[in-house]
N, C-alpha and C. Protein backbone atom coordinates (compact mmCIF):
# COMPACT_ATOMS: atom_id res chain seq x y z
N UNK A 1 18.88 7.57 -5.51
CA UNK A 1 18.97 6.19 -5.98
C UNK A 1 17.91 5.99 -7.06
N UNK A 2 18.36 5.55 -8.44
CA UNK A 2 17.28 5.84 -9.19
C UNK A 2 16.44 4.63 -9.14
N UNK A 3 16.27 3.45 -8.34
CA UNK A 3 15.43 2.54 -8.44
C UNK A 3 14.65 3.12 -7.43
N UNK A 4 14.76 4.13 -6.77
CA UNK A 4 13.69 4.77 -6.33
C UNK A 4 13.25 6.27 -6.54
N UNK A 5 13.11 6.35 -7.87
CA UNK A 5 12.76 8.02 -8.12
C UNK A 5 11.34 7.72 -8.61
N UNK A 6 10.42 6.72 -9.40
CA UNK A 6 9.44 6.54 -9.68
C UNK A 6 8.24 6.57 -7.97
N UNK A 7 8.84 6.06 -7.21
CA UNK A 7 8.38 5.55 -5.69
C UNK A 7 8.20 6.56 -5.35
N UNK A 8 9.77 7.77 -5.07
CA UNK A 8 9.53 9.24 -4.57
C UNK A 8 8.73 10.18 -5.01
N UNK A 9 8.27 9.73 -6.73
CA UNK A 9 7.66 10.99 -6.81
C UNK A 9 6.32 10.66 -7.02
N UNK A 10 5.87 9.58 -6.48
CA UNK A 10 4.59 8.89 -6.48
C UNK A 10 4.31 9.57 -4.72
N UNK A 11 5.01 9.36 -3.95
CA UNK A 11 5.06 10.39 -2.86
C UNK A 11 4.81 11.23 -2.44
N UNK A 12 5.52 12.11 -3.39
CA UNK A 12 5.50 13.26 -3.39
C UNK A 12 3.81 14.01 -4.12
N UNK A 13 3.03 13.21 -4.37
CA UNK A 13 1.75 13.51 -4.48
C UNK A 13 1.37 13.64 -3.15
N UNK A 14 1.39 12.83 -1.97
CA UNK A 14 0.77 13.02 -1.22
C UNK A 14 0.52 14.33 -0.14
N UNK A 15 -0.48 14.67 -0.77
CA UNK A 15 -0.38 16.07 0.15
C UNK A 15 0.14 16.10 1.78
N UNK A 16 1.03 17.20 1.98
CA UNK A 16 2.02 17.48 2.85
C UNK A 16 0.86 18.01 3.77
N UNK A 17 0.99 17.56 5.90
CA UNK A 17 -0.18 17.75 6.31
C UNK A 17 0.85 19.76 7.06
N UNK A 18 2.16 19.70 6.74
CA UNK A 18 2.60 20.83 7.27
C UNK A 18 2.52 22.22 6.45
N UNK A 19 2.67 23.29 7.11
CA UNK A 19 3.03 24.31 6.65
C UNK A 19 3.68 24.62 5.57
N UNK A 20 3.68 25.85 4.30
CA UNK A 20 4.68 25.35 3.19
C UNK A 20 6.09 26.21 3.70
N UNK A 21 5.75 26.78 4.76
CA UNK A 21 7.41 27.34 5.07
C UNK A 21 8.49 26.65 6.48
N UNK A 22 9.32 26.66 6.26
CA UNK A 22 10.24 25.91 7.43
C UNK A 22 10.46 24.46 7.15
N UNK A 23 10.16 23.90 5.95
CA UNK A 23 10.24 22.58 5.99
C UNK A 23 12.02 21.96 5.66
N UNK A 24 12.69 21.80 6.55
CA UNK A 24 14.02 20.92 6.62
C UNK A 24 13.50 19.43 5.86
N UNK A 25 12.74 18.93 5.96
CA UNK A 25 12.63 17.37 5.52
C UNK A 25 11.87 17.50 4.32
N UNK A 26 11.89 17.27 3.61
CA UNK A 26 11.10 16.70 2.15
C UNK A 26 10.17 15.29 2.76
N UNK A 27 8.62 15.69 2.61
CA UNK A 27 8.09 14.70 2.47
C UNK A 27 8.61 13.27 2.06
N UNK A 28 8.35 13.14 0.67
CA UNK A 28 9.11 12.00 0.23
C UNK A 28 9.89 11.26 1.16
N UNK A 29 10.84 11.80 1.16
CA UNK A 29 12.37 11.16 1.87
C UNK A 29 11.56 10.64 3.36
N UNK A 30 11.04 11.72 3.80
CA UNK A 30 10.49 10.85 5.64
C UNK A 30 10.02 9.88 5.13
N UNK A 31 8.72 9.66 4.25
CA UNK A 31 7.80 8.13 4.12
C UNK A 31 8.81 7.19 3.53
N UNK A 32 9.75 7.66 2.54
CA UNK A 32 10.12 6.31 2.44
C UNK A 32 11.20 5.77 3.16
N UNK A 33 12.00 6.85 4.17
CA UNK A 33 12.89 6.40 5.12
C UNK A 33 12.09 5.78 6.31
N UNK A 34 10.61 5.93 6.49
CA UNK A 34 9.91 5.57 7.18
C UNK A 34 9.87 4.05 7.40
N UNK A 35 9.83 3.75 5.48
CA UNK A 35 8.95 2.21 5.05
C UNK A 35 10.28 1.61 5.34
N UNK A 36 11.35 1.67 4.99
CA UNK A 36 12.86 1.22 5.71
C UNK A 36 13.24 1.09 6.42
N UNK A 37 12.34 1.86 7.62
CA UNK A 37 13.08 1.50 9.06
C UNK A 37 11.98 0.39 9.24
N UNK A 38 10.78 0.29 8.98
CA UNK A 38 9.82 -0.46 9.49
C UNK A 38 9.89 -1.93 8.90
N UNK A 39 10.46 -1.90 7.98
CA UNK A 39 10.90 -2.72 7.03
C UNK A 39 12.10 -3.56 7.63
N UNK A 40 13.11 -3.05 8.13
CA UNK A 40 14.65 -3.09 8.78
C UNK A 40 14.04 -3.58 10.35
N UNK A 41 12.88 -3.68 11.17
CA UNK A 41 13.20 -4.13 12.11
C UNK A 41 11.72 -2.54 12.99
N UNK A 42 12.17 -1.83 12.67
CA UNK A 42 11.84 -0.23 13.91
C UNK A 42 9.84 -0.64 14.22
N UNK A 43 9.75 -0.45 15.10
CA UNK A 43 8.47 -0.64 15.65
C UNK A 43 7.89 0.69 16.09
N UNK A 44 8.70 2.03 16.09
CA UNK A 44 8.08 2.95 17.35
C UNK A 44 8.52 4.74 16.11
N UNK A 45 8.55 5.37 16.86
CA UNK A 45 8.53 6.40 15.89
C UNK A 45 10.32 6.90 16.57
N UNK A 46 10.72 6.61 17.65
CA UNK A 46 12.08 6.64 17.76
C UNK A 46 12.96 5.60 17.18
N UNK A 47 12.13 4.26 16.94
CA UNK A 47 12.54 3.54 16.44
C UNK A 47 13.19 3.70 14.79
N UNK A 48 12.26 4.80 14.00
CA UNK A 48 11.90 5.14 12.61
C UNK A 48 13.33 6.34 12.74
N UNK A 49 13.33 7.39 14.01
CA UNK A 49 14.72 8.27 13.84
C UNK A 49 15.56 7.49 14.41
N UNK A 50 15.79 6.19 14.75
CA UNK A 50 17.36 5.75 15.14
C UNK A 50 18.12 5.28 14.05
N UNK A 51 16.97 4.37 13.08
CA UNK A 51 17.40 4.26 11.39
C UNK A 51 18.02 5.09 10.93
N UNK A 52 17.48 6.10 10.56
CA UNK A 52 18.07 7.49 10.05
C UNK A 52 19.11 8.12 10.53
N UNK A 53 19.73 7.84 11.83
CA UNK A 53 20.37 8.52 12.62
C UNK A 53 21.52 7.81 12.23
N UNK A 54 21.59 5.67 12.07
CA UNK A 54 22.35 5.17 12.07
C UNK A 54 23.24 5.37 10.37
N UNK A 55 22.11 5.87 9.51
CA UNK A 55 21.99 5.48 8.13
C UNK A 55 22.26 6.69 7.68
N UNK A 56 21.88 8.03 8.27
CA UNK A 56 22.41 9.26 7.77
C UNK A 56 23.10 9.68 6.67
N UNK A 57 24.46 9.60 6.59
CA UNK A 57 25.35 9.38 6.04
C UNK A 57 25.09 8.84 4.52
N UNK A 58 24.85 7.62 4.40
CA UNK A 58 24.88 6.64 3.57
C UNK A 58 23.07 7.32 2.66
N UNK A 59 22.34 7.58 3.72
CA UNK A 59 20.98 8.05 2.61
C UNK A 59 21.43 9.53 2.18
N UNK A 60 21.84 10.31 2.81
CA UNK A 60 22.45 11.35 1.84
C UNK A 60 22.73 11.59 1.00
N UNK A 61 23.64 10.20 0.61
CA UNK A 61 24.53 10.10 -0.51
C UNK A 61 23.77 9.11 -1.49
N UNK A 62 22.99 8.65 -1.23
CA UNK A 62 22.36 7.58 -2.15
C UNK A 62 21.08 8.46 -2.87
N UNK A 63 21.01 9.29 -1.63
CA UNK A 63 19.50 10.19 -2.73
C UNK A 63 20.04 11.62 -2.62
N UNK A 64 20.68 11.80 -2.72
CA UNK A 64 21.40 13.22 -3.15
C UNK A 64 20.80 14.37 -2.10
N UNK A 65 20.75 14.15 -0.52
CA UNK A 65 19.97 15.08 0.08
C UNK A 65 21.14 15.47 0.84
N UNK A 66 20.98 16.32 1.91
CA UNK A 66 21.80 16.91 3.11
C UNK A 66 21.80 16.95 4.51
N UNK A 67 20.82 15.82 4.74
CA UNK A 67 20.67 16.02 5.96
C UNK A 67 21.73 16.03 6.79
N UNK A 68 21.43 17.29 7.87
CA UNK A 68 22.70 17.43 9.29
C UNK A 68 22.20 16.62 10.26
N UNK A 69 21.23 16.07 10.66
CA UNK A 69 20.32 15.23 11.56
C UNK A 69 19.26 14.61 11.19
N UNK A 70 19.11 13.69 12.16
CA UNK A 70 17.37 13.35 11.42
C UNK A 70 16.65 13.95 12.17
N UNK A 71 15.50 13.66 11.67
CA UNK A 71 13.90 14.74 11.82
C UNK A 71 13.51 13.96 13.90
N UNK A 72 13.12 14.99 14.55
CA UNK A 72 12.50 14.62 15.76
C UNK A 72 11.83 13.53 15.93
N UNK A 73 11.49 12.41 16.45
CA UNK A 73 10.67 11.50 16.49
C UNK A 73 9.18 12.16 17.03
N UNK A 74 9.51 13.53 17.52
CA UNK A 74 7.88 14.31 17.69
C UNK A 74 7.70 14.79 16.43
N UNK A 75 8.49 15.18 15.32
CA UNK A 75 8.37 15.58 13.95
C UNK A 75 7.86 14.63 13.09
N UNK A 76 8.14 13.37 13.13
CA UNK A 76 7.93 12.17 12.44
C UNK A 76 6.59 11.92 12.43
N UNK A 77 6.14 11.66 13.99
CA UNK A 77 5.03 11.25 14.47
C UNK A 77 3.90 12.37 13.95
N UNK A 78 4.40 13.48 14.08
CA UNK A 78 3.49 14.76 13.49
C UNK A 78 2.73 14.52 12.29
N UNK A 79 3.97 14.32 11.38
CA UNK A 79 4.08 14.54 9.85
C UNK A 79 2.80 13.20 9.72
N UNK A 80 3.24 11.92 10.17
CA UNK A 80 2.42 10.58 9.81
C UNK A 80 0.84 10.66 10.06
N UNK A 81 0.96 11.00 11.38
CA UNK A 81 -0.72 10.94 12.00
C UNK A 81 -1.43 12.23 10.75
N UNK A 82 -0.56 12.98 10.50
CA UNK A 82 -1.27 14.23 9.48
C UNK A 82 -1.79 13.69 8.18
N UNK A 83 -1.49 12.53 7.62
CA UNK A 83 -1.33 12.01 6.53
C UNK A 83 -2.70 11.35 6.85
N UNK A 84 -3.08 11.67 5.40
CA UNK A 84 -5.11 11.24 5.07
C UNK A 84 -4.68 9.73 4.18
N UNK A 85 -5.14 8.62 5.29
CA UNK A 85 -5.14 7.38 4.98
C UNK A 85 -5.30 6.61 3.16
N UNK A 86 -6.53 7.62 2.51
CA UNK A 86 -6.63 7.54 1.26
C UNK A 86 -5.50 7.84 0.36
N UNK A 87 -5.11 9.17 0.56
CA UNK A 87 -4.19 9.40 -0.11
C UNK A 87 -2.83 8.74 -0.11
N UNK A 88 -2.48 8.36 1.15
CA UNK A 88 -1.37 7.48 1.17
C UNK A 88 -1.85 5.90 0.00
N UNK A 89 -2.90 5.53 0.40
CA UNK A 89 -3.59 4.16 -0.60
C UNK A 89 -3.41 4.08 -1.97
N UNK A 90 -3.74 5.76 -2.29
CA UNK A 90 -3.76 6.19 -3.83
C UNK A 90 -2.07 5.33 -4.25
N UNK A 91 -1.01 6.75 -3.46
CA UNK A 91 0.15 6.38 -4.03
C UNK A 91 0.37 5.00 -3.82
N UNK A 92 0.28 4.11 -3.11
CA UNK A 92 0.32 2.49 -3.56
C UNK A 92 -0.15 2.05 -3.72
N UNK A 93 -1.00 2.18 -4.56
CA UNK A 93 -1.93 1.50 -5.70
C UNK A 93 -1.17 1.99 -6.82
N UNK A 94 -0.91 2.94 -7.09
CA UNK A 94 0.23 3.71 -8.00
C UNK A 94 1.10 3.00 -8.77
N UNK A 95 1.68 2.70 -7.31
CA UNK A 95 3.13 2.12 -7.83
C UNK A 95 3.08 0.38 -7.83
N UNK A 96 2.36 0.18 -6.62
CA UNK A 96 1.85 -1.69 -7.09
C UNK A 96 1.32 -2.00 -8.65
N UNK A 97 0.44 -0.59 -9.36
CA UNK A 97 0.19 -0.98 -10.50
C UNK A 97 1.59 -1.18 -11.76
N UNK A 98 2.37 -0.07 -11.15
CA UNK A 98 3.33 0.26 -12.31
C UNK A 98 4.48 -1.06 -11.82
N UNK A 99 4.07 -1.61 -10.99
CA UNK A 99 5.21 -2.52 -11.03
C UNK A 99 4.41 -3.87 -11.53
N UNK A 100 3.63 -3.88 -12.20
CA UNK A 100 2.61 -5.21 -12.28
C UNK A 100 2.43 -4.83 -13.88
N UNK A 101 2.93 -3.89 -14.81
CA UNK A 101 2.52 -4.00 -15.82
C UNK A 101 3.62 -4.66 -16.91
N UNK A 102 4.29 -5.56 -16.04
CA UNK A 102 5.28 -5.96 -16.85
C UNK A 102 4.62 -7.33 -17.59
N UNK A 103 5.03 -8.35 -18.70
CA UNK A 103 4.53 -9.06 -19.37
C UNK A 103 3.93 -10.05 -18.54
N UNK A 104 3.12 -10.91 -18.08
CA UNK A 104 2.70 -12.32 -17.34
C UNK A 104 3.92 -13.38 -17.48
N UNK A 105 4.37 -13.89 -16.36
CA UNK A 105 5.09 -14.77 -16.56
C UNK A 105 3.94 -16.64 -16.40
N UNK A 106 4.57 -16.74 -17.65
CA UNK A 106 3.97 -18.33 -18.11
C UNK A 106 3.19 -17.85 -18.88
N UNK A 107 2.81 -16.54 -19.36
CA UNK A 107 1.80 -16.23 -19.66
C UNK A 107 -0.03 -15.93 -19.16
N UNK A 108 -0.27 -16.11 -17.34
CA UNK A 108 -0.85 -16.54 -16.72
C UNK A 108 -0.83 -15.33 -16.06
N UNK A 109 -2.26 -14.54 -15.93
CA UNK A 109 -2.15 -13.69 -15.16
C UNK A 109 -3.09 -13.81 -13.96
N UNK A 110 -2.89 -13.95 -12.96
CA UNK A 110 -4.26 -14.60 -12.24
C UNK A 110 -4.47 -13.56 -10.58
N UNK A 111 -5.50 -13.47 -10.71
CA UNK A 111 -5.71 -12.64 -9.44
C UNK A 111 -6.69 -13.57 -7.98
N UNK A 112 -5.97 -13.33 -6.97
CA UNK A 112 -6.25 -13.86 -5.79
C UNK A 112 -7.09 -12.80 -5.08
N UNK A 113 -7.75 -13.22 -4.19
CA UNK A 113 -8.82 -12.38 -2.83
C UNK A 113 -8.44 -13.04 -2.08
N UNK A 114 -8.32 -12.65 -0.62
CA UNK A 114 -8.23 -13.01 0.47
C UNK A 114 -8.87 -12.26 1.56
N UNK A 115 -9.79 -12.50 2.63
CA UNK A 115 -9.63 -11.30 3.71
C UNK A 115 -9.13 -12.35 4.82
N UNK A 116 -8.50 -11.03 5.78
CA UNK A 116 -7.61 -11.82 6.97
C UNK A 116 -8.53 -10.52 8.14
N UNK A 117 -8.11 -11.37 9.08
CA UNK A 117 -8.74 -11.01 10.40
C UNK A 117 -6.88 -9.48 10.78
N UNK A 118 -6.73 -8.20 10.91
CA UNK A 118 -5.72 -7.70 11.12
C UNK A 118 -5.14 -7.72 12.26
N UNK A 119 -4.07 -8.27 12.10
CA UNK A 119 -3.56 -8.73 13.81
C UNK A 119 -3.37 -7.33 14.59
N UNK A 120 -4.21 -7.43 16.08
CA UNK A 120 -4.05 -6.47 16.93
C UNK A 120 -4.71 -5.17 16.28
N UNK A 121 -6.10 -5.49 16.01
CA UNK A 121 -6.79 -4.52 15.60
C UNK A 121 -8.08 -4.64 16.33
N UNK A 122 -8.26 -5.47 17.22
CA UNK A 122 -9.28 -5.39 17.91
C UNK A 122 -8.81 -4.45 19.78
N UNK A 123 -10.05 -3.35 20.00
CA UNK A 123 -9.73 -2.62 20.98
C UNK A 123 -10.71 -2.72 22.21
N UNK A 124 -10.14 -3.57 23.25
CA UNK A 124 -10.85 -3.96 23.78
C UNK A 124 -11.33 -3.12 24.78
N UNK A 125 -10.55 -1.65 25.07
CA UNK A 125 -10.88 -0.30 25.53
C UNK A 125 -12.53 0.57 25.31
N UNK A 126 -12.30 0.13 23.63
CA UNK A 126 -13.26 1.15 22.74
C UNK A 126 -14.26 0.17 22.97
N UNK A 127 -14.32 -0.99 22.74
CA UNK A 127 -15.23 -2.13 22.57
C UNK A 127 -15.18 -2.09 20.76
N UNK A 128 -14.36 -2.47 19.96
CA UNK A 128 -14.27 -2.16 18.47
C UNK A 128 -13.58 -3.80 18.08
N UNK A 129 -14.72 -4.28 17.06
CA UNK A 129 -14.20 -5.37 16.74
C UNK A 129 -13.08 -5.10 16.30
N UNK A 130 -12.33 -6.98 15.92
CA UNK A 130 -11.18 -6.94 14.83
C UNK A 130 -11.49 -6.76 13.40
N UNK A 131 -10.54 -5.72 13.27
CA UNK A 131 -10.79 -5.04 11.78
C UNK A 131 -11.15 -6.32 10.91
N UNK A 132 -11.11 -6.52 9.38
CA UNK A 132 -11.00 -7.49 8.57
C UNK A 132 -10.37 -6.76 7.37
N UNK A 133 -9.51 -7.21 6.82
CA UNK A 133 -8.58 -6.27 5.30
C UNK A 133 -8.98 -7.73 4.37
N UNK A 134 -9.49 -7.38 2.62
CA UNK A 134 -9.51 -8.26 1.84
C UNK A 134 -8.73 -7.25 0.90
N UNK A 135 -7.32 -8.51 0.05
CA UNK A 135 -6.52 -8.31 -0.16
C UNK A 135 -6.81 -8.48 -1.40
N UNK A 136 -6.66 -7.96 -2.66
CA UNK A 136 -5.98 -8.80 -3.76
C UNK A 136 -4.97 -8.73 -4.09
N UNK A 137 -4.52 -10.35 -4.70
CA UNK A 137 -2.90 -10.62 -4.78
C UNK A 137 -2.67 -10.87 -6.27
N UNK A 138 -1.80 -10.65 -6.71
CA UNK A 138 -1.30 -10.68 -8.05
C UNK A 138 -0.61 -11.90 -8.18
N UNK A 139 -0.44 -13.11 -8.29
CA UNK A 139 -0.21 -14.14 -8.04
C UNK A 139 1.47 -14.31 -8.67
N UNK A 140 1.17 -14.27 -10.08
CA UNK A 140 2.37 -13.94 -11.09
C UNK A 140 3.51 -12.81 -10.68
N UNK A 141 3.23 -11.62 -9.80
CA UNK A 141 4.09 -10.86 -9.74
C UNK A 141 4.59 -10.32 -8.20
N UNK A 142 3.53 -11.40 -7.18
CA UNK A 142 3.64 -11.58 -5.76
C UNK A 142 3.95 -10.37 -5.50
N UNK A 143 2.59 -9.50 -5.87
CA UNK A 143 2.22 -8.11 -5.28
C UNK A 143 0.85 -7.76 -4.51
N UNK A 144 0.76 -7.51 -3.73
CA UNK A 144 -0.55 -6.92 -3.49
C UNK A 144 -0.96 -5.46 -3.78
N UNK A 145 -1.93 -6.09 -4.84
CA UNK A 145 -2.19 -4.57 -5.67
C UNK A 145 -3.42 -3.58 -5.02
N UNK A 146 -4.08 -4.56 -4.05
CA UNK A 146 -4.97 -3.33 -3.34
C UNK A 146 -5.55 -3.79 -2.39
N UNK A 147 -5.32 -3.32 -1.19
CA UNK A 147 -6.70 -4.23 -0.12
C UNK A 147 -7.75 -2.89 0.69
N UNK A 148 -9.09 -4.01 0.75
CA UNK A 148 -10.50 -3.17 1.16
C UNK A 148 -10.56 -3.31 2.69
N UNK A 149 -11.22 -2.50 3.55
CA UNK A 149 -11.62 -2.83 4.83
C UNK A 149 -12.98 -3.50 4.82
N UNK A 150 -13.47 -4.30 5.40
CA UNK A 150 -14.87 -5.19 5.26
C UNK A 150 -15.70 -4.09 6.28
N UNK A 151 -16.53 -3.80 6.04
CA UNK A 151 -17.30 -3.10 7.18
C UNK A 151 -17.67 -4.01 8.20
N UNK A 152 -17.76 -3.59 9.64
CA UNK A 152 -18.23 -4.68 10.71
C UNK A 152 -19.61 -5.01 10.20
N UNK A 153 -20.29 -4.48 9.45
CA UNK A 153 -21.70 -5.29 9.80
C UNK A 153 -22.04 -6.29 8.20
N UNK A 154 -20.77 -6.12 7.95
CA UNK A 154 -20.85 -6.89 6.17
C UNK A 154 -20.14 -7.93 6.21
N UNK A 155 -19.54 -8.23 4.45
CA UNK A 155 -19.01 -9.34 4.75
C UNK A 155 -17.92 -8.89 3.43
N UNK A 156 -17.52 -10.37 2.90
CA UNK A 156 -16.17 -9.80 1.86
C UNK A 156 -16.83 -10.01 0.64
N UNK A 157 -18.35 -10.28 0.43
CA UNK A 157 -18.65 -10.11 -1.11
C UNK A 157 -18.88 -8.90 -1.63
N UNK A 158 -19.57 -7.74 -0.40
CA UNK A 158 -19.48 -6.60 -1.13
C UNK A 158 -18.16 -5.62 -1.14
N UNK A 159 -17.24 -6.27 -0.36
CA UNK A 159 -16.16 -5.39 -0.43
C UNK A 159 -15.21 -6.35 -1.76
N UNK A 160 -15.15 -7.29 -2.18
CA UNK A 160 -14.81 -7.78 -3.51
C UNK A 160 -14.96 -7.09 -4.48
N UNK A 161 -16.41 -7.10 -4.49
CA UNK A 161 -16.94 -6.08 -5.95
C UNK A 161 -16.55 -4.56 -5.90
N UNK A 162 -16.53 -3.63 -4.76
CA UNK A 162 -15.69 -2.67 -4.61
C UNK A 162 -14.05 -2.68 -4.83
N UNK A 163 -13.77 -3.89 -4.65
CA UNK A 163 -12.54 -4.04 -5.43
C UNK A 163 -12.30 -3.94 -6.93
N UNK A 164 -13.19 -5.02 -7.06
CA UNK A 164 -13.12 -4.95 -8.63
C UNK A 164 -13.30 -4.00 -9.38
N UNK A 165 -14.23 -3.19 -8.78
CA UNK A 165 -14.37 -2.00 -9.74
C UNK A 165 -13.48 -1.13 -9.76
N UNK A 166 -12.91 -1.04 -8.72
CA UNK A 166 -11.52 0.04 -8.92
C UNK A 166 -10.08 -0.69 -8.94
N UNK A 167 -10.35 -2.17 -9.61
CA UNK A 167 -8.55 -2.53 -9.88
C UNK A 167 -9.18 -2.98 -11.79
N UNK A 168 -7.70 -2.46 -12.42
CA UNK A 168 -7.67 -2.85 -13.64
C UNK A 168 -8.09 -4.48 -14.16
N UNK A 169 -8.99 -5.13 -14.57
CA UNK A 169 -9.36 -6.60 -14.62
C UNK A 169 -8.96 -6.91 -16.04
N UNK A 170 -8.36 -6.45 -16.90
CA UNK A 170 -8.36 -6.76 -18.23
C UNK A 170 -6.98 -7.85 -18.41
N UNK A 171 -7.45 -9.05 -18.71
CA UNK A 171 -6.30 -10.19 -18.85
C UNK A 171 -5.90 -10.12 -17.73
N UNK A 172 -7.10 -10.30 -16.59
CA UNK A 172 -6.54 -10.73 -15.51
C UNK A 172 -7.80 -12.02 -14.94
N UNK A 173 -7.10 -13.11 -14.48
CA UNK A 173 -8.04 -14.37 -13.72
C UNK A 173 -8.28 -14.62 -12.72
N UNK A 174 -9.13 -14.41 -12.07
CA UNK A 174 -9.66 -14.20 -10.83
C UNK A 174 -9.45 -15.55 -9.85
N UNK A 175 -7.99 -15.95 -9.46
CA UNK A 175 -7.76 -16.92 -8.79
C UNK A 175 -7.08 -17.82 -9.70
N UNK A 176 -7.12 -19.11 -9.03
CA UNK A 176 -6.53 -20.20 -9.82
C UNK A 176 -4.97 -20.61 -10.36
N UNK A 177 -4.29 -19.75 -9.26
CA UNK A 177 -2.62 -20.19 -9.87
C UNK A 177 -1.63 -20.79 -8.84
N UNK A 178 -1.28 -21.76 -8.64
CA UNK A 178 -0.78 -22.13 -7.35
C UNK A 178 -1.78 -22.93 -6.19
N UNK A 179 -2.61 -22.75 -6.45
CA UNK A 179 -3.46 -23.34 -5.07
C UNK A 179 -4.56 -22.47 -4.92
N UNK A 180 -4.44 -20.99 -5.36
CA UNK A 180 -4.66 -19.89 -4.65
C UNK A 180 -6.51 -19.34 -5.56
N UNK A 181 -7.48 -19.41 -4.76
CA UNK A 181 -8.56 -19.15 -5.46
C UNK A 181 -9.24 -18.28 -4.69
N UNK A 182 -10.50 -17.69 -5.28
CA UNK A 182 -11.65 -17.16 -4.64
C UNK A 182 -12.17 -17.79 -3.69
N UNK A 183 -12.99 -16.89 -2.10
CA UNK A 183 -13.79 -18.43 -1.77
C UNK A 183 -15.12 -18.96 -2.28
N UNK A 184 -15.75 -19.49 -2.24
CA UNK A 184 -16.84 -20.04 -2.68
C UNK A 184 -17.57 -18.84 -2.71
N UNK A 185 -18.12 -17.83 -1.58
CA UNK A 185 -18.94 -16.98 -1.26
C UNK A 185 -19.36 -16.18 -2.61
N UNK A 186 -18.29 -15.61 -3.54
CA UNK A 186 -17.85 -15.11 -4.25
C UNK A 186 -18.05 -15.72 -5.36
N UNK A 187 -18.91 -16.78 -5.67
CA UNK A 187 -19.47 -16.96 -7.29
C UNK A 187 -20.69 -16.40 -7.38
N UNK A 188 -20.45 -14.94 -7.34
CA UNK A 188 -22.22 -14.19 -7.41
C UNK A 188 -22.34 -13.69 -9.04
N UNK A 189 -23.14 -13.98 -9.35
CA UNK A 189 -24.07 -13.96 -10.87
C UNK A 189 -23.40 -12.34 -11.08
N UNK A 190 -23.19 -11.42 -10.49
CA UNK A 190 -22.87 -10.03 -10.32
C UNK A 190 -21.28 -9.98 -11.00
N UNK A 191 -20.48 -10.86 -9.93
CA UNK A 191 -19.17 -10.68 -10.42
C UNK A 191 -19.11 -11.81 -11.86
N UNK A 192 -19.87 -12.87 -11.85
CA UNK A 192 -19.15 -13.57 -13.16
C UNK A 192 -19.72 -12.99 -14.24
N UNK A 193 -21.09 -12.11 -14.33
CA UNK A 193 -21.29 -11.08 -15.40
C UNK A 193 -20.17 -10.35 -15.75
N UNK A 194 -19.23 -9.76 -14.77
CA UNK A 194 -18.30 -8.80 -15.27
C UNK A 194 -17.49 -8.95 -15.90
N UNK A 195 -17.37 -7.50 -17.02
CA UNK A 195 -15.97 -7.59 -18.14
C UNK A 195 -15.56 -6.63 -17.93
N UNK A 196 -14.53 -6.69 -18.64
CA UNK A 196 -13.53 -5.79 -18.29
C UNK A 196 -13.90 -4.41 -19.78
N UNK A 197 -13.45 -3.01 -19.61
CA UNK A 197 -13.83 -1.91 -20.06
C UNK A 197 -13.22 -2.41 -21.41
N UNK A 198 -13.84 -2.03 -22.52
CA UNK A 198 -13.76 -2.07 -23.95
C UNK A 198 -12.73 -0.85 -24.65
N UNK A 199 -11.59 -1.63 -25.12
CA UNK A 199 -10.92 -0.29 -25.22
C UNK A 199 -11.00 0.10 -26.95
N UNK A 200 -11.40 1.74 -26.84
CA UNK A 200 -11.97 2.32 -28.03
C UNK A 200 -10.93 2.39 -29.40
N UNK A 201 -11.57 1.96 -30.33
CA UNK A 201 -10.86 1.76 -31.64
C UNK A 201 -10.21 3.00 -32.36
């Protein structure tokens, strides 16, 4: 399906955690038949092969593959837990960027922060607080182009500025479109110094 060959082969970066011989499944195809079942409803990793099982057929033919079955739900589960959290981040940041470089609509390009408390991330086993994720949102193109974990013993101003430094800021406004702004915390002399990289003549 070619509205997804840019996605697959943004994917297909992510280093494979299996063996390079015996592989029936193409990377690619599991994660993003993955994000579809999870997407479609599936909660569980049998949940992720009943999709596939139901859909078989029809993804075959839409991405030009062969599958005779889908992959084990002990295969699935394998392949995922193997997968280095960063690298999965990389590729969507990837593709959140390449889908955000289209013109500003209104002309208005404005960027949102948020952190949220992550539902059902606190373990009351381990004794491990609830995580915290700060998001930024692309307001104009209702994407989220990257979110930070807050460290437990911090807060979201230094994980902001770790944002900023690794998302593109050029003709972009830090809040202000819809309702949607920075919080207060976040007018530090640090970030309103910042510009964006000077591009060479």
């Amino acid at each position: 399906m070619k509205s997804f060959e840019n996605f697959l082969l943004l994917l297909a970066t992510i280093p494979d955690p299996r063996r390079a011989e015996g592989k029936l499944y193409q990377l690619p195809h599991i994660l993003l038949f993955s994000i579809l079942a999870v997407a479609s409803g599936a909660n569980s990793y049998r949940g992720v092969r009943t999709f596939i099982t139901v859909h078989r057929q029809k993804l075959n033919q839409a991405f030009a593959i062969n599958w005779k079955r889908a992959p084990a739900h002990t295969s699935i589960r394998f392949i995922l837990h193997g997968l280095k959290g960063s690298d999965v981040e990389t590729a969507f940041r990837e593709h959140a960027s390449s889908l955000n470089d289209d013109e500003a609509i209104a002309g208005v390009r404005a960027l949102a922060l948020d952190g949220k408390v992550l539902k059902g991330s606190f373990d009351a086993f381990n004794d491990a607080k609830a995580r915290q994720i700060l998001s930024a949102f692309a307001t104009d193109t209702a994407l989220v182009l990257a979110h930070f974990e807050i460290d437990e013993k911090s807060n979201e101003i230094p994980a902001a500025q770790k944002l900023f430094a690794e998302l593109d800021l050029t003709d972009r406004v830090p809040g202000s479109q819809s309702g949607d702004r920075l919080d207060a915390m976040h007018c530090q002399k640090k970030l309103s110094r910042r510009r964006p990289p000077r591009t060479p003549i």
